[in-house]
Protein backbone atom coordinates (compact mmCIF):
# COMPACT_ATOMS: atom_id res chain seq x y z
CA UNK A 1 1.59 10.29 17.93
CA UNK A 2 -1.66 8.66 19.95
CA UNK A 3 -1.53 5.35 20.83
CA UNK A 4 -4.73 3.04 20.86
CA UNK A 5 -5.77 -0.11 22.37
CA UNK A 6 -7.16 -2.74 19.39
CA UNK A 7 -10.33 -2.34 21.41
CA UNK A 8 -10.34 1.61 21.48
CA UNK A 9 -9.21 1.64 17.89
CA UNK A 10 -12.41 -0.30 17.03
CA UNK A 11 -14.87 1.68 19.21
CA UNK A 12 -13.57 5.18 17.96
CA UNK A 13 -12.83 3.93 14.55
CA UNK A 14 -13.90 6.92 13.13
CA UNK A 15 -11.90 9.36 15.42
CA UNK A 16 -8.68 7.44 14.88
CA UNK A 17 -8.96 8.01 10.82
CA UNK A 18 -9.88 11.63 11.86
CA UNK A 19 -6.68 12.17 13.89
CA UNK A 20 -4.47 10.47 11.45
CA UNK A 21 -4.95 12.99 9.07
CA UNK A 22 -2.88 15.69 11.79
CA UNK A 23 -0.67 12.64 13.06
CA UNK A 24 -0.28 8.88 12.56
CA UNK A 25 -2.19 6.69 15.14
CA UNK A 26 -0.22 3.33 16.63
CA UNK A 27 -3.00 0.75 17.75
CA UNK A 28 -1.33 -1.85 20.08
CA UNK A 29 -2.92 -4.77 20.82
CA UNK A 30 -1.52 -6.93 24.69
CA UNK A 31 1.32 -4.02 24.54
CA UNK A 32 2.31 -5.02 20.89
CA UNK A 33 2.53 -2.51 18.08
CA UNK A 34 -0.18 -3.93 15.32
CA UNK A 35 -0.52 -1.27 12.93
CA UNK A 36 -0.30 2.57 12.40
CA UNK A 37 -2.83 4.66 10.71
CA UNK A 38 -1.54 7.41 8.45
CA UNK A 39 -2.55 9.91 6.24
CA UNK A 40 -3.18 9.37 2.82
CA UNK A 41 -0.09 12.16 1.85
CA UNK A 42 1.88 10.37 4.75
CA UNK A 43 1.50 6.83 3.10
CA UNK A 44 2.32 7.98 -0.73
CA UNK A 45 5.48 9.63 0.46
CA UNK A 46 6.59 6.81 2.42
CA UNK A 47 5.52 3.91 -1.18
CA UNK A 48 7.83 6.55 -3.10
CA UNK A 49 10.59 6.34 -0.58
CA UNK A 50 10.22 2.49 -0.70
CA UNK A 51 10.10 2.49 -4.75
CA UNK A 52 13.42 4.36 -5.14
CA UNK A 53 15.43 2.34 -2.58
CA UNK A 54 18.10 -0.18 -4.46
CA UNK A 55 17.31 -3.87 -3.87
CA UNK A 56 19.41 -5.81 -3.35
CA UNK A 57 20.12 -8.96 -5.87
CA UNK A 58 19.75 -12.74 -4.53
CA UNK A 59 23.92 -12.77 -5.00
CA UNK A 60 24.48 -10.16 -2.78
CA UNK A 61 21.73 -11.20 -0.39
CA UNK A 62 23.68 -14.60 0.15
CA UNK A 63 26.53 -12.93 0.25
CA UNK A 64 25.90 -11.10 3.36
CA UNK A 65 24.41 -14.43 4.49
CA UNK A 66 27.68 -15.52 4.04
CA UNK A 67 29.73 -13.01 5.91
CA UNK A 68 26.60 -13.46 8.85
CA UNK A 69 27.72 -17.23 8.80
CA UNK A 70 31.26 -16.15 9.18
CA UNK A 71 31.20 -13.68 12.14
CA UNK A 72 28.95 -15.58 14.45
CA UNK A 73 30.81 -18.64 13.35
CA UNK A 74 27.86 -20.52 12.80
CA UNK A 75 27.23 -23.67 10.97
CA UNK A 76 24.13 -23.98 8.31
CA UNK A 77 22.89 -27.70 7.55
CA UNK A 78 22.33 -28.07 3.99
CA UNK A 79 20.34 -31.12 3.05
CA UNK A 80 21.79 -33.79 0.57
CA UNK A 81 19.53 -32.84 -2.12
CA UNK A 82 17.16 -35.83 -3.33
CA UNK A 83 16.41 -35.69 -6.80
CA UNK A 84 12.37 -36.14 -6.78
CA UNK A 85 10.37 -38.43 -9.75
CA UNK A 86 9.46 -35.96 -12.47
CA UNK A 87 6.31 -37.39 -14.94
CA UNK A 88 7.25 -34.77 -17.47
CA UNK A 89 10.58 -36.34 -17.79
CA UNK A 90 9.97 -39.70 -17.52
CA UNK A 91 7.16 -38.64 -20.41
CA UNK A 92 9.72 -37.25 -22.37
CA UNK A 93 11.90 -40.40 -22.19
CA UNK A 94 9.06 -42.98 -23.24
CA UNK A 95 8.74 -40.68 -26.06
CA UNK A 96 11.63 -40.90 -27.29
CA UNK A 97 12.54 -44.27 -27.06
């Protein structure tokens, strides 16, 4: 893999999408990876990899918060929740009265 400067990457633009195409190209910019230029092949193999992955559900998701919580024994603040004026509702009860 080559590895490009932001600034190189935009004065041989057209040499970095010509080398992706036998490798992918890293452009860094202050020593920080920014993005990687692939081939087109290289990039629809890697959305079909993505696509057949499980995801996980928002239950399981908190629960491995959970467990997280647990073994570093850390504490998370939940606000008291504040219940918030809703027009629709106070619509609603005008309404009906």
């Amino acid at each position: 893999m080559r590895t490009w400067t932001l600034g190189e990457a935009k004065k041989r633009f057209a040499e970095v999408f010509r080398l992706c195409a036998k490798k992918p190209q890293i452009i860094y910019d202050k020593k920080k990876p920014v993005g990687v230029v692939v081939a087109p092949s290289v990039f629809n193999e890697l959305m079909n990899l993505r696509a057949r992955q499980p995801r996980p559900s928002i239950a399981e998701l908190f629960d491995e918060l959970r467990e997280i919580q647990k073994l570093e024994t850390a504490e998370i603040d939940v606000p008291r929740r504040r219940d918030r004026p809703n027009s629709m509702i106070e619509m609603a009860d005008e309404l009906s009265h």
